[in-house]
Protein backbone atom coordinates (compact mmCIF):
# COMPACT_ATOMS: atom_id res chain seq x y z
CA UNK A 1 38.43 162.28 33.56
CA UNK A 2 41.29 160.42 33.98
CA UNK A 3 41.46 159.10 30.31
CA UNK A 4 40.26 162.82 28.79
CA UNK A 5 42.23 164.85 31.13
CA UNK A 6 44.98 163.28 33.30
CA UNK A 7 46.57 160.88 30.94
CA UNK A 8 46.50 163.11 28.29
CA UNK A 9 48.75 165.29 29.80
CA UNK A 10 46.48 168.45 30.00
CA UNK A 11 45.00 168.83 33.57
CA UNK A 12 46.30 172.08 34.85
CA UNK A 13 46.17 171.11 38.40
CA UNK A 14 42.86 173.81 39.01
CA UNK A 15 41.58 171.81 41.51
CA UNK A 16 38.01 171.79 40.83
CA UNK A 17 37.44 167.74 40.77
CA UNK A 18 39.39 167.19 44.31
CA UNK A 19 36.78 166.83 47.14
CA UNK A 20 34.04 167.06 44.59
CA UNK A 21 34.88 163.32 43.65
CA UNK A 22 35.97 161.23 46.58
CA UNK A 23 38.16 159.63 44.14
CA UNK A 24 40.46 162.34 43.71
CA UNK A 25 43.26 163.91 45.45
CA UNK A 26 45.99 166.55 45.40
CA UNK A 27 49.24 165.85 46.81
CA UNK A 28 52.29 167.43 46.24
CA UNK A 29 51.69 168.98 42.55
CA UNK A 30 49.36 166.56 41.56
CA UNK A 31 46.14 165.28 40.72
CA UNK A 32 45.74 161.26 41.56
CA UNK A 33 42.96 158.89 41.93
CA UNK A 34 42.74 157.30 44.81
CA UNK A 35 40.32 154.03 43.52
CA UNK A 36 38.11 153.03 40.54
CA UNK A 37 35.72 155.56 40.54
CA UNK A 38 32.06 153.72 39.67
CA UNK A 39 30.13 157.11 39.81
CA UNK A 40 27.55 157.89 36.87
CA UNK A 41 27.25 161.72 37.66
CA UNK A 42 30.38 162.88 36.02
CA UNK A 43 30.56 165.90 37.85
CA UNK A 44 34.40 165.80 37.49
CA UNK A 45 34.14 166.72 33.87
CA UNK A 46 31.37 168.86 33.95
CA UNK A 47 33.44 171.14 36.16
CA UNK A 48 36.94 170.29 34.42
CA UNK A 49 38.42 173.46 32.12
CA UNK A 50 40.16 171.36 30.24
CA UNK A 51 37.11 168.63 28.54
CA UNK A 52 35.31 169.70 26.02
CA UNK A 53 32.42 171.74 26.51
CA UNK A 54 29.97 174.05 24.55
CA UNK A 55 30.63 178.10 25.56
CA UNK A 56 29.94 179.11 28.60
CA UNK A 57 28.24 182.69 27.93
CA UNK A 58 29.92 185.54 29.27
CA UNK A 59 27.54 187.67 29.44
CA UNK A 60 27.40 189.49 32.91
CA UNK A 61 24.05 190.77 34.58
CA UNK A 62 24.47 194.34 34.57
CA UNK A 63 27.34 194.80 32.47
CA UNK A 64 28.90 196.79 30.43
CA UNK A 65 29.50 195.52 26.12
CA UNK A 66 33.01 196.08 27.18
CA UNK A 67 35.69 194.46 24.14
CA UNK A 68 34.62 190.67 24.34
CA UNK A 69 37.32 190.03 21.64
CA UNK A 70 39.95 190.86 23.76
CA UNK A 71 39.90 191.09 27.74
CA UNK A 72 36.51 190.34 27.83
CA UNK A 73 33.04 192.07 29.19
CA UNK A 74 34.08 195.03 31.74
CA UNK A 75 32.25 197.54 33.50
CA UNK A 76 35.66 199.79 34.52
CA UNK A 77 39.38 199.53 34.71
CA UNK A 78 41.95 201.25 36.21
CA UNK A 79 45.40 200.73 38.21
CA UNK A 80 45.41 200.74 41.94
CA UNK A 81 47.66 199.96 44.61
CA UNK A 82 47.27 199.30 48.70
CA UNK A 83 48.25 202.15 51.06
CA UNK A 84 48.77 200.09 54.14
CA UNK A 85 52.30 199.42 54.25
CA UNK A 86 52.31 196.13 55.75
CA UNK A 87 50.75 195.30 52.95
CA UNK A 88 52.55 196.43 50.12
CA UNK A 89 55.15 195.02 51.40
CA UNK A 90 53.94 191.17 51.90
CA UNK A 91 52.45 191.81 48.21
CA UNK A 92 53.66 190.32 44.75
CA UNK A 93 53.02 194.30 43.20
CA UNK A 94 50.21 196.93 44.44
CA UNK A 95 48.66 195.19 47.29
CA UNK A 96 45.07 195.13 45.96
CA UNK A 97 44.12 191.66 46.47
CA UNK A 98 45.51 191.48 49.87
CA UNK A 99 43.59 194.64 50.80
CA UNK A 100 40.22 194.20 49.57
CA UNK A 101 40.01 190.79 50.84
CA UNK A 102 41.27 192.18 54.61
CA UNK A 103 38.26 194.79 54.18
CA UNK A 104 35.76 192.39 52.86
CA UNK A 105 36.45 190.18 56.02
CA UNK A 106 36.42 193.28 58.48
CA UNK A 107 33.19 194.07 56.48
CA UNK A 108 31.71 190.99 57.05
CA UNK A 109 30.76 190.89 53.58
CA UNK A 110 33.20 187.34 53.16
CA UNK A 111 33.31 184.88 55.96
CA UNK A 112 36.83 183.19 55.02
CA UNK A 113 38.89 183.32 51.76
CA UNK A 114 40.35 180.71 49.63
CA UNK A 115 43.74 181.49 48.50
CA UNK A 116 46.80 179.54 47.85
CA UNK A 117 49.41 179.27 50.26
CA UNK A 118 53.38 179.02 49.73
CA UNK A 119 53.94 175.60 50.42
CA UNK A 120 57.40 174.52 52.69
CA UNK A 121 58.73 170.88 51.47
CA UNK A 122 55.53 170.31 49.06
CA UNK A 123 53.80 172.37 46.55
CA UNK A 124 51.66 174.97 46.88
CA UNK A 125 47.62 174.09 47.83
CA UNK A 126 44.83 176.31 48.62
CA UNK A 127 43.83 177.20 51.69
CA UNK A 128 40.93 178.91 53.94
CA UNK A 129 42.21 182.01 55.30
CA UNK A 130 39.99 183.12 58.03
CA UNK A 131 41.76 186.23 58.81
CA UNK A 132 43.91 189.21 58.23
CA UNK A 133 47.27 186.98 59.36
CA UNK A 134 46.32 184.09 56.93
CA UNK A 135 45.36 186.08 54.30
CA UNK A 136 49.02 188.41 54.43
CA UNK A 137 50.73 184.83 54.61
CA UNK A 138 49.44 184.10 51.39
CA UNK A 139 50.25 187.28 49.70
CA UNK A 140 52.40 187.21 46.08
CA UNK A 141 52.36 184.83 43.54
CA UNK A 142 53.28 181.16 42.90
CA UNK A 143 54.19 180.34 39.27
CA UNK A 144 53.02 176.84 39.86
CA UNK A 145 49.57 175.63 39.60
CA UNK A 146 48.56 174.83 43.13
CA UNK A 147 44.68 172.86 43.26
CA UNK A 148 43.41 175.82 45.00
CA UNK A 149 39.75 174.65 44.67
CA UNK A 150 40.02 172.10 46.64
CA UNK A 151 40.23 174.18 49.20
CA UNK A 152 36.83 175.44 48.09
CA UNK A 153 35.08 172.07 48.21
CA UNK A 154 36.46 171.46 51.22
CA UNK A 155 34.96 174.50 52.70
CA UNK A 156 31.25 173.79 51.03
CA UNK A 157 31.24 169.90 52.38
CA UNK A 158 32.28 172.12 55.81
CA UNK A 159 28.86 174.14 55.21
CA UNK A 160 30.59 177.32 55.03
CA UNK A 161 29.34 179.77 53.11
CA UNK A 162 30.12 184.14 52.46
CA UNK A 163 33.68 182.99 50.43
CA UNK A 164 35.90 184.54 48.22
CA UNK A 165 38.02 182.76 45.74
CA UNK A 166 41.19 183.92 44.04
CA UNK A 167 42.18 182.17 41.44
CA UNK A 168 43.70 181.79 37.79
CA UNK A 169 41.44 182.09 34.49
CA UNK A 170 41.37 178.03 34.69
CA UNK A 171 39.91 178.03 38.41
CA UNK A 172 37.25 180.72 37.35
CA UNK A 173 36.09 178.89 34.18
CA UNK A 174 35.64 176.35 36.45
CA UNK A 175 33.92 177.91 38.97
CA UNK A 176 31.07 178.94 35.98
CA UNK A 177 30.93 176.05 34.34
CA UNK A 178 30.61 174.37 38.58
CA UNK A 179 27.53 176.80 38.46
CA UNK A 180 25.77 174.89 35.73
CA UNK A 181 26.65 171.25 37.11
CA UNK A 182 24.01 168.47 37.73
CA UNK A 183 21.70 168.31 40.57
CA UNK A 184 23.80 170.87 43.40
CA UNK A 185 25.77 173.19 41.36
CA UNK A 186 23.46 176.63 41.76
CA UNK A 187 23.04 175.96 45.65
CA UNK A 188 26.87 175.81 45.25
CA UNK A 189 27.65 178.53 43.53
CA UNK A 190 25.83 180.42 46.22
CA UNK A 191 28.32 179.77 48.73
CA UNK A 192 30.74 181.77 46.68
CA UNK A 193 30.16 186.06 47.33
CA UNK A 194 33.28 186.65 45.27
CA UNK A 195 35.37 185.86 42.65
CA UNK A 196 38.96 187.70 42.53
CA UNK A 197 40.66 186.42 38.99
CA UNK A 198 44.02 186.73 38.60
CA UNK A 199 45.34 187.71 35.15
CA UNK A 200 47.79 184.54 34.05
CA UNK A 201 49.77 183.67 30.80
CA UNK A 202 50.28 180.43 32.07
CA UNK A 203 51.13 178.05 35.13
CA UNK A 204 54.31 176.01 35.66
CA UNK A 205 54.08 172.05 36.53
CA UNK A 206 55.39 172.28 40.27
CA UNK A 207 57.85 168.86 39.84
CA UNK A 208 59.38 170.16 36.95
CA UNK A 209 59.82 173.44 38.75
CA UNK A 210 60.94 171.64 41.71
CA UNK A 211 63.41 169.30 39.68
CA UNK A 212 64.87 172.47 37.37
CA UNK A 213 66.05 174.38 40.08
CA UNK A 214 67.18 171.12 42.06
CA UNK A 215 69.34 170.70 39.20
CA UNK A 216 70.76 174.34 39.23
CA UNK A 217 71.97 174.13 42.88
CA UNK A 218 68.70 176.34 44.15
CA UNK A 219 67.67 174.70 47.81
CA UNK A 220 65.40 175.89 50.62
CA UNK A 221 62.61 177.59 50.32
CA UNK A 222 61.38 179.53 48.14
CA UNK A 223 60.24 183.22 49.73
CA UNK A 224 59.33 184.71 46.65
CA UNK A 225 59.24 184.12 42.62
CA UNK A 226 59.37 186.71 39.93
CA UNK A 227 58.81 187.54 36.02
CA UNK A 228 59.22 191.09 35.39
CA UNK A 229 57.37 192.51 32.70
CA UNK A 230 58.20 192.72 29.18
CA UNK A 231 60.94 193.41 27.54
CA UNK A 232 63.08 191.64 31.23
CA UNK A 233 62.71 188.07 29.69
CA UNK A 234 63.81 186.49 33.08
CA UNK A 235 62.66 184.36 35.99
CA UNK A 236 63.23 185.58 39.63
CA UNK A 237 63.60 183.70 42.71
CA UNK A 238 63.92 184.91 46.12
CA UNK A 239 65.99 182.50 48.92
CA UNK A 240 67.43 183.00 52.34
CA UNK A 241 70.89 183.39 49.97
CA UNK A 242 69.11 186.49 47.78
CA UNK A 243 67.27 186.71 43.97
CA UNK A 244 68.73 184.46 41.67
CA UNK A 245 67.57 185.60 38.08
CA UNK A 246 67.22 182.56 35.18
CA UNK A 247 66.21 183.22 31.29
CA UNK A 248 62.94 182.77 31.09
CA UNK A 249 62.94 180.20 28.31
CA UNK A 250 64.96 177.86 30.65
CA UNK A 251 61.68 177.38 32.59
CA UNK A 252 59.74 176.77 29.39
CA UNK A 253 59.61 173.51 29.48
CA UNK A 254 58.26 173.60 33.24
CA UNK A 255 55.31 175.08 31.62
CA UNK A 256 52.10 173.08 31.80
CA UNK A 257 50.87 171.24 28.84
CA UNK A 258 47.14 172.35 29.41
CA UNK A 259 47.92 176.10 29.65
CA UNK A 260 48.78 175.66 25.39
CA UNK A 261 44.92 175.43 25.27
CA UNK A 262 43.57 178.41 27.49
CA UNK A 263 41.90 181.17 25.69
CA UNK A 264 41.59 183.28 28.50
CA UNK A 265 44.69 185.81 29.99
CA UNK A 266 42.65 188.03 31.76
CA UNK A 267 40.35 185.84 34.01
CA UNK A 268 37.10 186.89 32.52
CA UNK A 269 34.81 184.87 34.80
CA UNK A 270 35.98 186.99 37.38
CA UNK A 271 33.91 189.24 39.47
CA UNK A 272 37.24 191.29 39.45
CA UNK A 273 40.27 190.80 37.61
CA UNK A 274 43.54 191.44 38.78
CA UNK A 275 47.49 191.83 37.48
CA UNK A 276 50.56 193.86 36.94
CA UNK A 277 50.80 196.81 35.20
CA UNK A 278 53.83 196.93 32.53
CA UNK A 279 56.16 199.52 33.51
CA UNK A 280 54.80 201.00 36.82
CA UNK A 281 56.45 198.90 39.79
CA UNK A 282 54.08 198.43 42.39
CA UNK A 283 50.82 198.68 41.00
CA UNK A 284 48.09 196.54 39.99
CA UNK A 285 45.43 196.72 36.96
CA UNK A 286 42.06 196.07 37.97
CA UNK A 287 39.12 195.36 35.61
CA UNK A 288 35.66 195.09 37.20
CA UNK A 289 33.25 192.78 35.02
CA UNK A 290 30.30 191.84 37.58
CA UNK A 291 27.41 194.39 39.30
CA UNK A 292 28.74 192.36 42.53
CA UNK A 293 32.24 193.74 41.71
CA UNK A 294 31.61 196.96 41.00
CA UNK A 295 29.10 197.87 44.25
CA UNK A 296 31.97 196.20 46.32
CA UNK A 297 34.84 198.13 44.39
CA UNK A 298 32.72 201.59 45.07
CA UNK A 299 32.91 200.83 48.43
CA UNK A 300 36.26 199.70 48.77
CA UNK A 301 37.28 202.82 47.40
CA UNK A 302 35.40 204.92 49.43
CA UNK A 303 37.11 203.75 52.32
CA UNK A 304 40.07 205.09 51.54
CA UNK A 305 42.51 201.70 52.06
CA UNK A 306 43.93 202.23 48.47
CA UNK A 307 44.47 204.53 45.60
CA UNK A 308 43.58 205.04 42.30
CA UNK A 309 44.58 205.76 39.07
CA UNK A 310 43.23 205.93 35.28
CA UNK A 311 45.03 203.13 33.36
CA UNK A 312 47.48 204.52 30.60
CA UNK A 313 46.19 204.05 27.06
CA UNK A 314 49.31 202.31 26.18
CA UNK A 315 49.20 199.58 28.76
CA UNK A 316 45.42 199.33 28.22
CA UNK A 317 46.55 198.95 24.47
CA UNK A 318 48.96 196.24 25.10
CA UNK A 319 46.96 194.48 27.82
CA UNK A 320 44.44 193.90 24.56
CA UNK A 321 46.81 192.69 22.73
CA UNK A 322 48.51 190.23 25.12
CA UNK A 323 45.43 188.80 25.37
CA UNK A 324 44.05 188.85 21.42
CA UNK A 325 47.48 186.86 21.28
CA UNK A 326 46.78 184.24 24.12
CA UNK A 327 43.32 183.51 22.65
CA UNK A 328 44.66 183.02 19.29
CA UNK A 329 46.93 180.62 20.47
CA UNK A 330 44.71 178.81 22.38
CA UNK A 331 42.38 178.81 19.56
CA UNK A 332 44.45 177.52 17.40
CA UNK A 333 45.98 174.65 20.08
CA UNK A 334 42.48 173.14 20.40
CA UNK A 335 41.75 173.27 16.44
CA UNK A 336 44.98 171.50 16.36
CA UNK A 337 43.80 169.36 19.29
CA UNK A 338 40.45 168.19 17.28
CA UNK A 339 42.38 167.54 14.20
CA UNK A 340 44.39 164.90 16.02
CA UNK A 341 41.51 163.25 17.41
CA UNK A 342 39.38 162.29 13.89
């Protein structure tokens, strides 16, 4: 792992390997072994997004042919947004993470969550929230990658079981590919009851976030981050002073390494995948890929905590084609990647 991964530059901090391998940790925006690791099982890189590994099918039980060349297999999607206030407003857009995750609890159809939380003097790391209060505290989006599953393997060593993950397109490819690991990895996949993708272009390396805006005079903490849709071409934080807009391309080169070789904008391991919607403040698209998705998103809706609407042929259009373009490019990154190696 180490020599395939870490010191190649390309882990993008998903998690997945910290408190699955007692050798690794998470601290502070990164992923460290702790001692020679003299384990045979190599569970670490059968669960890593980033090694090399046949396809994982996509194929869904229950679902639709959807466009597999572009956002993936999906059984419906649409925009929606949360109608409970309180939560709109603690929300990066619409509100429908936050909400469905606050009904699956009431529900009892989760037991806790893991999400990420908003860090203070550190990074970012996942979390279990166990109610409505943790899971509003963790509401809007980070920017930086943030080990979020090892809050997950944290919570199966705890025996806990009924949990929903959100995560990025990296943390749900490793969640399938943690399905088909050696000796324990169907027993625990059945811990997870959902899987709440999060659409991503890519993740920024929290140090180099960290040092760029040290540099720039930006203290505190940070309440909030920001990148507007297309054609905006900035980078918005929030502080106790205000929003502070950047150009985008001076946090380029925060940008992880590993992101270069995801294929995958739209999380398409996802039970349900969630992200903005170009244009239309406030709202989020939805695309529901799993039969598990879709009976829980029938019932969500029915109870009348958000609302819908049909997603416009033009953003559905360019949704497509942001994502053609990020598989292309990742396509062509590990081609490049192989060619190097022989």
């Amino acid at each position: 792992m180490v020599d395939k991964v870490i010191s190649q530059g390309i882990c993008v901090k998903c998690g997945a390997c910290v408190n699955l391998c007692p050798y690794f940790d998470y601290f502070d925006g990164r992923i460290v072994l702790t001692d020679d690791c003299h384990a045979d099982t190599w569970r670490c890189l059968q669960v890593c997004p980033r090694t090399d590994h046949d396809d994982i099918s996509l194929d869904q039980e229950g679902a639709a042919p959807g466009d597999r060349s572009e956002i993936g297999p999906f059984k419906e999607i649409f925009i929606a947004r949360a109608k409970e206030e309180e939560i709109r407003v603690s929300a990066q857009y619409g509100g429908f993470v936050s909400s469905l995750l606050v009904y699956a609890l009431g529900e009892r159809l989760i037991r806790s969550a893991i999400l990420t939380d908003k860090g203070k003097e550190i990074s970012p790391g996942g979390v279990i929230a166990k109610d409505r209060a943790d899971i509003l505290k963790c509401a809007g989006s980070r920017y930086s990658a943030a080990a979020g599953l090892a809050a997950l393997n944290r919570a199966i060593k705890d025996d806990k079981d009924k949990l929903a993950v959100v995560g990025l397109p990296c943390q749900m490819e490793a969640l399938a590919r943690m399905r088909l690991m050696d000796a324990d990895g169907e027993e625990r996949d059945s811990r997870v009851s959902l899987k709440i993708g999060l659409f991503c272009t890519w993740a920024l390396d929290y140090r180099k976030l960290h040092d760029y805006l040290k540099t720039i005079g930006v203290g505190g903490p940070i309440q909030k981050y920001d990148i507007p849709p297309p054609p905006a071409q900035i980078f918005q934080i929030q502080t106790e002073q205000g929003c502070q807009e950047f150009p985008i391309d001076e946090i380029r080169p925060s940008i992880q390494k590993g992101c270069g070789l995801c294929q995958d904008m739209t999380a398409e391991w996802a039970d349900i995948s969630v992200g903005t919607v170009e244009g239309m403040v406030g709202w989020n698209t939805v695309v529901v890929r799993s039969e598990r998705g879709s009976q829980l998103l029938s019932e969500f809706i029915e109870s009348g905590l958000i609302e819908t609407r049909i997603l416009p042929e033009e953003n559905l259009a360019h949704l497509k084609e942001a994502s053609l373009n990020k598989r292309k490019r990742g396509e062509l990154a590990k081609e490049e990647r192989r060619r190097k190696k022989t």
